[in-house]
C-alpha atoms as a PDB file:
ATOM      1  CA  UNK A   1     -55.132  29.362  -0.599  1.00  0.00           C
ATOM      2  CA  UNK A   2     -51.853  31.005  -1.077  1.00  0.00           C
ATOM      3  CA  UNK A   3     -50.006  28.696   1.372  1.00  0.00           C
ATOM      4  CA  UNK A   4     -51.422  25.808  -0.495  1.00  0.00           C
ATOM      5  CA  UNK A   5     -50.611  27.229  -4.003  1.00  0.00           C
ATOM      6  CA  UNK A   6     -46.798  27.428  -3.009  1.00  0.00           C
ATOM      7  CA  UNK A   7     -45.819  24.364  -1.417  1.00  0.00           C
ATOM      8  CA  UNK A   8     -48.245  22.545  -4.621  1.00  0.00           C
ATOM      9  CA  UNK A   9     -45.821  25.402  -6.562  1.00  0.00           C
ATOM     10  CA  UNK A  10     -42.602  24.454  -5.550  1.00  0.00           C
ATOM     11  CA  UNK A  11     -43.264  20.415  -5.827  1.00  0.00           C
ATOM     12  CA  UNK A  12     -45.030  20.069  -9.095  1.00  0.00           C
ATOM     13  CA  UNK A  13     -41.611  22.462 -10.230  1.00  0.00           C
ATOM     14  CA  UNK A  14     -39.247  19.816  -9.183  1.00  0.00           C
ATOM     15  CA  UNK A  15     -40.982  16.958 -10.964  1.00  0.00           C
ATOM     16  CA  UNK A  16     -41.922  18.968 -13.837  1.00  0.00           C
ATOM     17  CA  UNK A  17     -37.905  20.232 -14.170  1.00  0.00           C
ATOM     18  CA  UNK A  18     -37.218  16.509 -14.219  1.00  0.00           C
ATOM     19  CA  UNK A  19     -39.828  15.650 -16.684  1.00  0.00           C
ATOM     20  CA  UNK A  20     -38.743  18.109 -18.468  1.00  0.00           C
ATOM     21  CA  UNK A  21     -35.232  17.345 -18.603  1.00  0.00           C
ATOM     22  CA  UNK A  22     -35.765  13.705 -19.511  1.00  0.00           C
ATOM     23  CA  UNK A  23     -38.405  14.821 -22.297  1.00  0.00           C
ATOM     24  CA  UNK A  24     -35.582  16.551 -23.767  1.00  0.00           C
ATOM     25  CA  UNK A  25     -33.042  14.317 -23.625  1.00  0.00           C
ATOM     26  CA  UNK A  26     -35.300  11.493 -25.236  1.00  0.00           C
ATOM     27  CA  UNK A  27     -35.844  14.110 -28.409  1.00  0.00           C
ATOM     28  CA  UNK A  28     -36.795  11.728 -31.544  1.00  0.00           C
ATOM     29  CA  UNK A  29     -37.327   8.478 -29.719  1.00  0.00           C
ATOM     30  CA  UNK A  30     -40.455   6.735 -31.218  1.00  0.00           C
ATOM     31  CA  UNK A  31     -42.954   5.919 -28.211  1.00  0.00           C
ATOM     32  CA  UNK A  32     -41.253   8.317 -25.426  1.00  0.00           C
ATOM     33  CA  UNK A  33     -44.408   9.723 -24.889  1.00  0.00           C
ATOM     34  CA  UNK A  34     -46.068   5.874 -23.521  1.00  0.00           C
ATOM     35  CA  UNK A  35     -43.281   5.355 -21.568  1.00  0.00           C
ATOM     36  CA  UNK A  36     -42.631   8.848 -19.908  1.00  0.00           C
ATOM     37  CA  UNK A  37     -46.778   9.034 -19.325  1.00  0.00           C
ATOM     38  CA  UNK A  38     -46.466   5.700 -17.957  1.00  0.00           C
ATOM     39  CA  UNK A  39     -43.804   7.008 -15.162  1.00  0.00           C
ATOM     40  CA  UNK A  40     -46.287   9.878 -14.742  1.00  0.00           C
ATOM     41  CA  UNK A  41     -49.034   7.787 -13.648  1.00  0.00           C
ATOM     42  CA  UNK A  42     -47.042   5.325 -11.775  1.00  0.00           C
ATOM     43  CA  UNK A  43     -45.785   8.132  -9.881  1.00  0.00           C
ATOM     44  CA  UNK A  44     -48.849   9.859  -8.810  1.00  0.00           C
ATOM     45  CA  UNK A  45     -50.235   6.670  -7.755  1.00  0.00           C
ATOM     46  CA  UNK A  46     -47.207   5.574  -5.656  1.00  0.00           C
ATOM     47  CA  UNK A  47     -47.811   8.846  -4.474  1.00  0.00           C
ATOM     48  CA  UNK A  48     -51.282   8.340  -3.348  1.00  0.00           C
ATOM     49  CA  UNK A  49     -50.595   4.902  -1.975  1.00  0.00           C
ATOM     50  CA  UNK A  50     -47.304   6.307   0.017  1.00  0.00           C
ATOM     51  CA  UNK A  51     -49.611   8.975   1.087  1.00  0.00           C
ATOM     52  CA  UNK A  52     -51.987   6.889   2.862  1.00  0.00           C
ATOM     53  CA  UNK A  53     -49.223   4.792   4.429  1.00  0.00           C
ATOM     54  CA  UNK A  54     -47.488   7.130   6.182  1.00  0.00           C
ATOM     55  CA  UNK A  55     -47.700   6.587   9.387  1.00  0.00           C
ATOM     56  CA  UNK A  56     -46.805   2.998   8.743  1.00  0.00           C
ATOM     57  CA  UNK A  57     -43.914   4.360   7.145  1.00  0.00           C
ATOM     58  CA  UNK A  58     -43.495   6.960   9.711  1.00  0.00           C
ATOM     59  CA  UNK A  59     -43.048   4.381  12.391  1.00  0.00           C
ATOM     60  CA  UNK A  60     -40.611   1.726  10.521  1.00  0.00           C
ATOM     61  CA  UNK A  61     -36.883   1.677  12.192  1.00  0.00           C
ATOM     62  CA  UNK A  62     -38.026   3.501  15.247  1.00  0.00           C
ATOM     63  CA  UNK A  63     -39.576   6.561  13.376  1.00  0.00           C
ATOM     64  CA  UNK A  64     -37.144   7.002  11.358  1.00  0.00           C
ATOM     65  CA  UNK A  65     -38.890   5.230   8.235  1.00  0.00           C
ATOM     66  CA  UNK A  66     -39.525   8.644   6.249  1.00  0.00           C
ATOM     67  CA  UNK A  67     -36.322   9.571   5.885  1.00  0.00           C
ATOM     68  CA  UNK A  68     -35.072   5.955   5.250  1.00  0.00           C
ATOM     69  CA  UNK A  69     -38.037   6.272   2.197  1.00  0.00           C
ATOM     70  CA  UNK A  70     -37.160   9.487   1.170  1.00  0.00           C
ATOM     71  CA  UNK A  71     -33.466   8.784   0.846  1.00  0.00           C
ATOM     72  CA  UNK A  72     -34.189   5.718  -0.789  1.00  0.00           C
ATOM     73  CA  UNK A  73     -36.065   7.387  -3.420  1.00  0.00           C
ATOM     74  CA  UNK A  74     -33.617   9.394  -4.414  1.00  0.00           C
ATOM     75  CA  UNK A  75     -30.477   6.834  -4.550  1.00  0.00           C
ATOM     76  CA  UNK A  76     -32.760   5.061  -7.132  1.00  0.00           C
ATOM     77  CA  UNK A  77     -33.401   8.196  -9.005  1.00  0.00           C
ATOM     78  CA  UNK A  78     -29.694   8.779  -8.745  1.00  0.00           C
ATOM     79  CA  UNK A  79     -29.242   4.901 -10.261  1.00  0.00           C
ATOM     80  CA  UNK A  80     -31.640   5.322 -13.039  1.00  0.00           C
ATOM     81  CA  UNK A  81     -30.140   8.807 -14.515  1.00  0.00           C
ATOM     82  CA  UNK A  82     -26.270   7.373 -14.292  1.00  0.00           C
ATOM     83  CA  UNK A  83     -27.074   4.715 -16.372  1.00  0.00           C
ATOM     84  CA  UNK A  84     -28.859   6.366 -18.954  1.00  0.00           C
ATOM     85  CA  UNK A  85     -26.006   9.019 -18.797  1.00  0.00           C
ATOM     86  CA  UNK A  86     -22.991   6.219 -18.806  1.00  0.00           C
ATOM     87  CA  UNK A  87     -24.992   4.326 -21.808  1.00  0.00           C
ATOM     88  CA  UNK A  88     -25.481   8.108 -23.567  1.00  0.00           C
ATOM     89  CA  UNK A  89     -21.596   8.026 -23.367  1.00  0.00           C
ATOM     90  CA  UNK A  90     -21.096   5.222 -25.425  1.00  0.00           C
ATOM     91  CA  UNK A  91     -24.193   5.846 -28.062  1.00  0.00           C
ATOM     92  CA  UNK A  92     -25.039   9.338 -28.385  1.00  0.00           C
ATOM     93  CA  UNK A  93     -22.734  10.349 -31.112  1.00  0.00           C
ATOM     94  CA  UNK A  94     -24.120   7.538 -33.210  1.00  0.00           C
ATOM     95  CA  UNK A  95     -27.837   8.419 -32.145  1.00  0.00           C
ATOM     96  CA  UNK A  96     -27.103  11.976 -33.400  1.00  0.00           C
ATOM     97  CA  UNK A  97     -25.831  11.011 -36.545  1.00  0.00           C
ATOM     98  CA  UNK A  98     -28.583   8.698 -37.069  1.00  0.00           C
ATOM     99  CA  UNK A  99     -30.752  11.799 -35.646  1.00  0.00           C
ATOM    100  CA  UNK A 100     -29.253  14.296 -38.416  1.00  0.00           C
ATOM    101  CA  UNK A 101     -29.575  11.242 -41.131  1.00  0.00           C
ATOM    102  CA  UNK A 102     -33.194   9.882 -40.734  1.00  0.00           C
ATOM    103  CA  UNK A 103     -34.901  12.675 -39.077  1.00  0.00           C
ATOM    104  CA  UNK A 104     -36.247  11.670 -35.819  1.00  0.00           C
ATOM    105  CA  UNK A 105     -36.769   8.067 -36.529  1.00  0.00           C
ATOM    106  CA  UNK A 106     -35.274   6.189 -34.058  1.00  0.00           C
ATOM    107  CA  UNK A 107     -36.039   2.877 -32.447  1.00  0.00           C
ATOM    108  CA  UNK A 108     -38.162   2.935 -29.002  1.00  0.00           C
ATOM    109  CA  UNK A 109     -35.704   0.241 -28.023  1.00  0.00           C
ATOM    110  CA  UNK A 110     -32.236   2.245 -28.568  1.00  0.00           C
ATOM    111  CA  UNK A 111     -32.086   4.331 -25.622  1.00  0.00           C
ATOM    112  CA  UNK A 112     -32.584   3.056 -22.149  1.00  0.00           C
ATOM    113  CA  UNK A 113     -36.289   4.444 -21.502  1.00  0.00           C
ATOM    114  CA  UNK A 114     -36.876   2.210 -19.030  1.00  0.00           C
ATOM    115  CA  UNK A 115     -34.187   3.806 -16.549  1.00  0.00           C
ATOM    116  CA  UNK A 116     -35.448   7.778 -17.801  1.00  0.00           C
ATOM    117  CA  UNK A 117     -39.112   6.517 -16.917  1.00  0.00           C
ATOM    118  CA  UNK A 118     -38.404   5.168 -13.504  1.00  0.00           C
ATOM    119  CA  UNK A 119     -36.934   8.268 -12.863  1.00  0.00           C
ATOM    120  CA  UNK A 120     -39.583  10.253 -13.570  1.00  0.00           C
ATOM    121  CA  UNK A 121     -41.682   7.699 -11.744  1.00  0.00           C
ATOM    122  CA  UNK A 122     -39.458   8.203  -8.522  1.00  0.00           C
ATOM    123  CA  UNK A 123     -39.813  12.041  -9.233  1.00  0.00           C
ATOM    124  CA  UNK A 124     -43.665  11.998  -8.785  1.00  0.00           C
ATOM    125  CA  UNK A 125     -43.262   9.795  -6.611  1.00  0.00           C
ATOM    126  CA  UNK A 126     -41.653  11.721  -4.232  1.00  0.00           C
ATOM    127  CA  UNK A 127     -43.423  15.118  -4.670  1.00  0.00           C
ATOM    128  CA  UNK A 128     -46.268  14.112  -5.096  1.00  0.00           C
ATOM    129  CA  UNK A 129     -46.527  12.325  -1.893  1.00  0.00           C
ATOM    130  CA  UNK A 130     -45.476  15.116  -0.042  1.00  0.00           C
ATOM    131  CA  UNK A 131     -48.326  17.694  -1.558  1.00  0.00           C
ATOM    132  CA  UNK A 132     -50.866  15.083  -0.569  1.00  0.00           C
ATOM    133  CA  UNK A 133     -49.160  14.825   3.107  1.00  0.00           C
ATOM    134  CA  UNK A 134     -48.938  18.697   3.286  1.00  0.00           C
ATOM    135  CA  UNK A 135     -52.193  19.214   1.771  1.00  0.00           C
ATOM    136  CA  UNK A 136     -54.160  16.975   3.875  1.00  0.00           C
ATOM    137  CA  UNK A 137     -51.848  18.343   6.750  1.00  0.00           C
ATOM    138  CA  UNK A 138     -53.301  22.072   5.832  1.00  0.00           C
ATOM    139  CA  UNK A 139     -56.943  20.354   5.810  1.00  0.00           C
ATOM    140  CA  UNK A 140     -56.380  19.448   8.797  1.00  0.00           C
ATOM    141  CA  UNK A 141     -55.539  22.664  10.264  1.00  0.00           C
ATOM    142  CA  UNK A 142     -59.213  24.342   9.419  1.00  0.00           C
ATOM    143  CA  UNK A 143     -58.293  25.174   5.355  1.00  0.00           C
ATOM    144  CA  UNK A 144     -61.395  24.977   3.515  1.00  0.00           C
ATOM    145  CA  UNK A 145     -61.591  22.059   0.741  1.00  0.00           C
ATOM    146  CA  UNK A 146     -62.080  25.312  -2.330  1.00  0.00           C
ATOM    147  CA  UNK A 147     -59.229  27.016  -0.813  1.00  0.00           C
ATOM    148  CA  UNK A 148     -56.806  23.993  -0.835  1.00  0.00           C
ATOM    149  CA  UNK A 149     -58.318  23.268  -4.250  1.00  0.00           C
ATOM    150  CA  UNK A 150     -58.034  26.256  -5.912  1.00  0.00           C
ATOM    151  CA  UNK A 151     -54.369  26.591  -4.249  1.00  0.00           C
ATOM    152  CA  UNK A 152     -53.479  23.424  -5.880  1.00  0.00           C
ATOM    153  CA  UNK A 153     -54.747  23.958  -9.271  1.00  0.00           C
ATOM    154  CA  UNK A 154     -52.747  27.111  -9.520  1.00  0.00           C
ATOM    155  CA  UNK A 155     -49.515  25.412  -8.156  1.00  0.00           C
ATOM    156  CA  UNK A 156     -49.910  23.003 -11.163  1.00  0.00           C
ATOM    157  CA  UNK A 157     -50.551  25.121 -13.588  1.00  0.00           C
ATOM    158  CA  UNK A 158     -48.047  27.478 -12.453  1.00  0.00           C
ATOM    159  CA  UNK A 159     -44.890  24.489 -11.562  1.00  0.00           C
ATOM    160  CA  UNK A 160     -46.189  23.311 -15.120  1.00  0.00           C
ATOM    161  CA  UNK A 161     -45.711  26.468 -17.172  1.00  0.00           C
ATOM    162  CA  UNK A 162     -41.938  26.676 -15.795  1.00  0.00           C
ATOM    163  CA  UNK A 163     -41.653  23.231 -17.162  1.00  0.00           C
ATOM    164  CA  UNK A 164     -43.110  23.822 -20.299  1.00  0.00           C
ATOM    165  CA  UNK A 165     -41.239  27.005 -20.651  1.00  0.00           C
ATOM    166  CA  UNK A 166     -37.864  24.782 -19.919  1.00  0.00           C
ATOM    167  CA  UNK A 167     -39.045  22.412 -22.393  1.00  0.00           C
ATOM    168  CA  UNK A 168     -38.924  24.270 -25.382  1.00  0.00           C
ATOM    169  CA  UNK A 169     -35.985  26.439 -24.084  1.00  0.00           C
ATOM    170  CA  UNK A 170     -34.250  23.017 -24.523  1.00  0.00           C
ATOM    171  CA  UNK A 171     -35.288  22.129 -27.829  1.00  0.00           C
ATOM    172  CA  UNK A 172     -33.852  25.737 -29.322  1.00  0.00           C
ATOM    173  CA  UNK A 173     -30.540  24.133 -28.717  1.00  0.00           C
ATOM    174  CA  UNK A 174     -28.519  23.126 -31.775  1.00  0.00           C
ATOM    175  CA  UNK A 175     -28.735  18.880 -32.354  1.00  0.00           C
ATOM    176  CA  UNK A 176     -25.081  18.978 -32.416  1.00  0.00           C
ATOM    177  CA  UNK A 177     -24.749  20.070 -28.884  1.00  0.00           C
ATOM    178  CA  UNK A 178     -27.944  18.765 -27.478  1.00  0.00           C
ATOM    179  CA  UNK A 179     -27.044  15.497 -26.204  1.00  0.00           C
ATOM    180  CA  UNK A 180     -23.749  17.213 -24.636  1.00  0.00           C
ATOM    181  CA  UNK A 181     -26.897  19.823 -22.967  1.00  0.00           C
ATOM    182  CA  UNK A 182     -28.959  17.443 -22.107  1.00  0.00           C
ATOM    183  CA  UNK A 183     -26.501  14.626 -20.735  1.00  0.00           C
ATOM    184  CA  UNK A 184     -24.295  17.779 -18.150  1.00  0.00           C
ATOM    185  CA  UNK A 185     -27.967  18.740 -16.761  1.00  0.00           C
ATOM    186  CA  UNK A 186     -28.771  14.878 -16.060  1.00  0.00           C
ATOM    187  CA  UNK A 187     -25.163  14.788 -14.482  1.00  0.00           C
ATOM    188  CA  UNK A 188     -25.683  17.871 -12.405  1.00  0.00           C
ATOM    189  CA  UNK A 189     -29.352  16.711 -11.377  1.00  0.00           C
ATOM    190  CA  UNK A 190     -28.379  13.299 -10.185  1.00  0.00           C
ATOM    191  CA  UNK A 191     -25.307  14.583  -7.981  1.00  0.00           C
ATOM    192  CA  UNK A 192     -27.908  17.130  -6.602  1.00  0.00           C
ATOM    193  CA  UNK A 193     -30.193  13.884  -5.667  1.00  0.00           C
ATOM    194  CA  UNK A 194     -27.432  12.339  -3.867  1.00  0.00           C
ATOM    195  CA  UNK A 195     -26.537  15.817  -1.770  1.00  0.00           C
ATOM    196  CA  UNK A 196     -30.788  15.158  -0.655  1.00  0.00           C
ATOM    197  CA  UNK A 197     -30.047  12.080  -0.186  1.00  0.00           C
ATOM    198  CA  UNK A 198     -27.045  11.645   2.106  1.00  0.00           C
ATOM    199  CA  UNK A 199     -29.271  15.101   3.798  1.00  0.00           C
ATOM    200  CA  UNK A 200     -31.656  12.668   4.899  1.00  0.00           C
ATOM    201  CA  UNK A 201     -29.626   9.849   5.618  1.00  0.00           C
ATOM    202  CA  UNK A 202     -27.922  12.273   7.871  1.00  0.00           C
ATOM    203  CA  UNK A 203     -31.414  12.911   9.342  1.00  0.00           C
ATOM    204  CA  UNK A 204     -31.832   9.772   9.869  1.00  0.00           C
ATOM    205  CA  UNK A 205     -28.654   9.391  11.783  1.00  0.00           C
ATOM    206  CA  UNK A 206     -27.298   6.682   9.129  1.00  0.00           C
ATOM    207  CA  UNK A 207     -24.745   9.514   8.090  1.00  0.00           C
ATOM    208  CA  UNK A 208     -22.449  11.857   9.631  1.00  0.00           C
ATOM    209  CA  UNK A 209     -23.175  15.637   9.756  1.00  0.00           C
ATOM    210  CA  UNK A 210     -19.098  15.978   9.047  1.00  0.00           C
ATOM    211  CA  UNK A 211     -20.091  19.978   9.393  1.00  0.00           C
ATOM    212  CA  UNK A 212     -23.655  21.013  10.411  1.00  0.00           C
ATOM    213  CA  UNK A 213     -23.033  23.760   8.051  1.00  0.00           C
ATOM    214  CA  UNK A 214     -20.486  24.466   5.615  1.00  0.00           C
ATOM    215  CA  UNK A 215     -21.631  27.608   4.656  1.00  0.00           C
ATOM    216  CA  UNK A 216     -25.126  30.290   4.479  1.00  0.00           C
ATOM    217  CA  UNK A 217     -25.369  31.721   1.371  1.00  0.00           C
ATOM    218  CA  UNK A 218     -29.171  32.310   2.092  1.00  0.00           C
ATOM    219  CA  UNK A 219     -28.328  35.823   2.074  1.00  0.00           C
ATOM    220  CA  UNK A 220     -27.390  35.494  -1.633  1.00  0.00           C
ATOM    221  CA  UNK A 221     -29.796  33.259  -3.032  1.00  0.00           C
ATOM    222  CA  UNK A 222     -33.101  32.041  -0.845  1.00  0.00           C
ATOM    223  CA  UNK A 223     -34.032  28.012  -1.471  1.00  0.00           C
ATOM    224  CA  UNK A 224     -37.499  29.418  -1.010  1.00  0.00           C
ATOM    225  CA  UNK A 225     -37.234  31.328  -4.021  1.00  0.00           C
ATOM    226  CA  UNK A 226     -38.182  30.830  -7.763  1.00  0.00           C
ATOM    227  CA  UNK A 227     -34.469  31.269  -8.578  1.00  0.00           C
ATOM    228  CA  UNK A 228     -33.489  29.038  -5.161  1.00  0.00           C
ATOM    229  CA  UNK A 229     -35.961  26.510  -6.159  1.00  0.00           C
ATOM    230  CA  UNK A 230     -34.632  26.236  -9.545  1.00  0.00           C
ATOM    231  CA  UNK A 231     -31.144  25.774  -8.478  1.00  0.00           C
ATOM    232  CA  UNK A 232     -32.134  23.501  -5.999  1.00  0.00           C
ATOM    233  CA  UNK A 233     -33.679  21.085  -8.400  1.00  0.00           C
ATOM    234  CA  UNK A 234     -31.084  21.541 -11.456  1.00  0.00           C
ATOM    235  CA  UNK A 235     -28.193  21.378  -9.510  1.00  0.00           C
ATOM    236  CA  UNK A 236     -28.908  20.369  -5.946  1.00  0.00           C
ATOM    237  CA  UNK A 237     -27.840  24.237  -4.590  1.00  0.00           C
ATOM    238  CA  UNK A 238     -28.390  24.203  -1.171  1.00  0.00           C
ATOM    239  CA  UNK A 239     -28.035  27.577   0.816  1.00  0.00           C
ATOM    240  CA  UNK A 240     -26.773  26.363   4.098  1.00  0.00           C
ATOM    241  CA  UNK A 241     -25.074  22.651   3.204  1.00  0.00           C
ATOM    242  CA  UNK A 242     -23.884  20.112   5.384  1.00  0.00           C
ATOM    243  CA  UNK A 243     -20.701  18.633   5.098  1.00  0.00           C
ATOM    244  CA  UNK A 244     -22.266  15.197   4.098  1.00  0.00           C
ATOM    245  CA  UNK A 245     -24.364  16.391   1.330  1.00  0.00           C
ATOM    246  CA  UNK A 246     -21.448  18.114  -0.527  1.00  0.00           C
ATOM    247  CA  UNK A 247     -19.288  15.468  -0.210  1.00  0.00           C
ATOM    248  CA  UNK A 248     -22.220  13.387  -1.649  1.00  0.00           C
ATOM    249  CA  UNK A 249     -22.593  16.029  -4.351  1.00  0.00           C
ATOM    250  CA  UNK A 250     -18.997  15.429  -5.281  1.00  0.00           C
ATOM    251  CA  UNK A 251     -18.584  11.930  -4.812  1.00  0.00           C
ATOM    252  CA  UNK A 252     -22.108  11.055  -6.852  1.00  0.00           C
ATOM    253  CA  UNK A 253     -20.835  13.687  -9.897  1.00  0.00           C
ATOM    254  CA  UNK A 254     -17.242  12.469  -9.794  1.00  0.00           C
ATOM    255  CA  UNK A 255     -18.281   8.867 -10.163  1.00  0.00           C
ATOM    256  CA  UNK A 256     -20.914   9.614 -13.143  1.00  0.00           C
ATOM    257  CA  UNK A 257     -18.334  11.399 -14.819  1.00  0.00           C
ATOM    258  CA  UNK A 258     -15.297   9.329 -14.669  1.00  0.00           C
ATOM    259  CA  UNK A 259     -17.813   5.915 -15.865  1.00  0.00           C
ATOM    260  CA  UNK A 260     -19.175   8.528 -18.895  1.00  0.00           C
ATOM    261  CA  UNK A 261     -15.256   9.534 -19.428  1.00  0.00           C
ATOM    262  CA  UNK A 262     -13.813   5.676 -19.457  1.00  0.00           C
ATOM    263  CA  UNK A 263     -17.016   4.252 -21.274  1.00  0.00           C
ATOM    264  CA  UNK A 264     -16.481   6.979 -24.175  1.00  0.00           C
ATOM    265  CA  UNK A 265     -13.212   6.428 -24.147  1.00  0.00           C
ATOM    266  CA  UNK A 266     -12.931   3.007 -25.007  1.00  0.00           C
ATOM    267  CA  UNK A 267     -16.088   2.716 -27.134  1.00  0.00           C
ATOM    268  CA  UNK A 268     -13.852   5.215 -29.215  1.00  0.00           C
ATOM    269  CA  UNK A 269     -10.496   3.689 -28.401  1.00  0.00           C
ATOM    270  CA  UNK A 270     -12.127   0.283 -30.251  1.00  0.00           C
ATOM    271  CA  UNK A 271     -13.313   2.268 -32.950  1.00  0.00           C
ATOM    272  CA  UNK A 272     -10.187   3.528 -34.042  1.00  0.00           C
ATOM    273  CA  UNK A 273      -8.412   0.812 -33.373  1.00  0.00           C
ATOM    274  CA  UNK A 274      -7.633  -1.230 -37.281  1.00  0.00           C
ATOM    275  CA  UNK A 275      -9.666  -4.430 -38.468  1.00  0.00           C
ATOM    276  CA  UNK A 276      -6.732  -6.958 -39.397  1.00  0.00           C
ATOM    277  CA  UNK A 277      -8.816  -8.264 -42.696  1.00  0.00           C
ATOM    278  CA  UNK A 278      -5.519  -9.955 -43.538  1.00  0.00           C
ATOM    279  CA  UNK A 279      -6.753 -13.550 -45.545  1.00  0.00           C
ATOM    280  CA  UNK A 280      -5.798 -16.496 -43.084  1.00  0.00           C
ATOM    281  CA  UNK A 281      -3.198 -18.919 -45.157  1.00  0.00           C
ATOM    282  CA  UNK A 282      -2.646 -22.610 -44.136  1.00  0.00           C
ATOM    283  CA  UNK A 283       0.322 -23.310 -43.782  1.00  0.00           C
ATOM    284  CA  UNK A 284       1.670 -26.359 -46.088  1.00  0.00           C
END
């Protein structure tokens, strides 16, 4: 029961953090709960399906299909939250005017839910596949059906309160600075997709090691802790990294950041820039 209540612990944390985050950064937007429920759903199905088709999976591109998946996964993840950070950096200062001026009326259709939900879909996805794979791996192994169960149900409830807890942590912060909050801990959770991704690309043996191990700061702070596993999902900390996944780290957060930089800076470049209102005259 206690094995099954941490690995259900630590996966239903790093969807949750992501719901979370993406709950947070949709603050006011009419409908968010439809389409962020909708991911939900999709995801835990996916889950379920992807669960039952793993050893199809398993054996695509000479067994190598899981990590293929897996890495896959995550570059779409990766996809979805740049966008809705790159269009953030042209249209969050007017959605938190708007925000401050009409309450927390604003149109389903003005931020990009679509990309936030397939995120979250891709989340579940992904962890939720693999607490059905370990799960029905522990069955498997003699665990009793109560024991799994019960192991599960407290994982939930316990990866859920962290994400509640996170939730309204968020929401404390002051609406002038929470897009700025909100739109850095998107940044920093897509780059730390990409470092998982290039890990199992490297896996895989699509990618390069470059260094098996850059450094072991296990001794610090433990991935298999609450801390670790917080880290891990927020920021993509990773206590022994290869050389591939921090370049991936870097490259992924570099590239969302200089888009946000050069898409706010023109969006403001062209709003500063004069209106010649200048009457035409024909010439006689």
């Amino acid at each position: 029961m206690l094995g099954s209540s941490i690995i259900v612990f630590r996966e239903v944390l790093e969807a949750a953090l992501i719901v979370t985050i993406v709950l947070a950064a949709t603050r006011g937007v009419r409908l968010r709960g439809f389409w962020v429920g909708g991911g939900l759903v999709a995801g835990i199905l996916g889950a379920v399906l992807v669960a039952f088709s793993t050893d199809a999976i398993s054996s695509m591109m000479e067994g190598l299909g899981q990590e293929i998946f897996n890495a896959a996964v995550l570059v779409a993840a990766v996809l979805m939250l740049a966008w809705h950070n790159i269009w953030m950096s042209a249209h969050g200062r007017e959605l938190a005017t708007r925000m401050k001026s009409i309450g927390l009326g604003v149109g389903a259709g003005e931020l990009p839910m679509f990309a936030l939900t397939s995120a979250v879909t891709l989340a579940v996805l992904r962890e939720g596949s693999e607490v059905v794979l370990f799960l029905n791996g522990m069955a498997m192994s003699g665990e009793s059906t109560a024991a799994l169960i019960g192991g599960a149900a407290l994982g939930v409830a316990g990866g859920g309160a962290v994400g509640v807890a996170m939730y309204f942590g968020l929401l404390r912060v002051p609406l002038r600075y929470f897009f700025q909050v909100t739109g850095w801990m998107i940044l920093l959770l897509a780059a730390g997709l990409g470092a998982s991704a290039a890990g199992f690309l490297e896996q895989a043996g699509v990618l390069p090691a470059l260094d098996p191990m850059l450094w072991d700061s296990s001794w610090l702070l433990s991935e298999r802790s609450l801390a670790g596993q917080l880290a891990h999902t927020l920021v993509g900390y990773q206590a022994r990294p290869s050389g591939i996944a921090v370049f991936a780290w870097i490259l992924t957060f570099g590239t969302i950041l200089v888009l946000m930089k050069t898409i706010s800076t023109g969006k403001a470049n062209r709003a500063a820039r004069p209106v010649d209102d200048t009457p035409v005259t024909e010439n006689s």
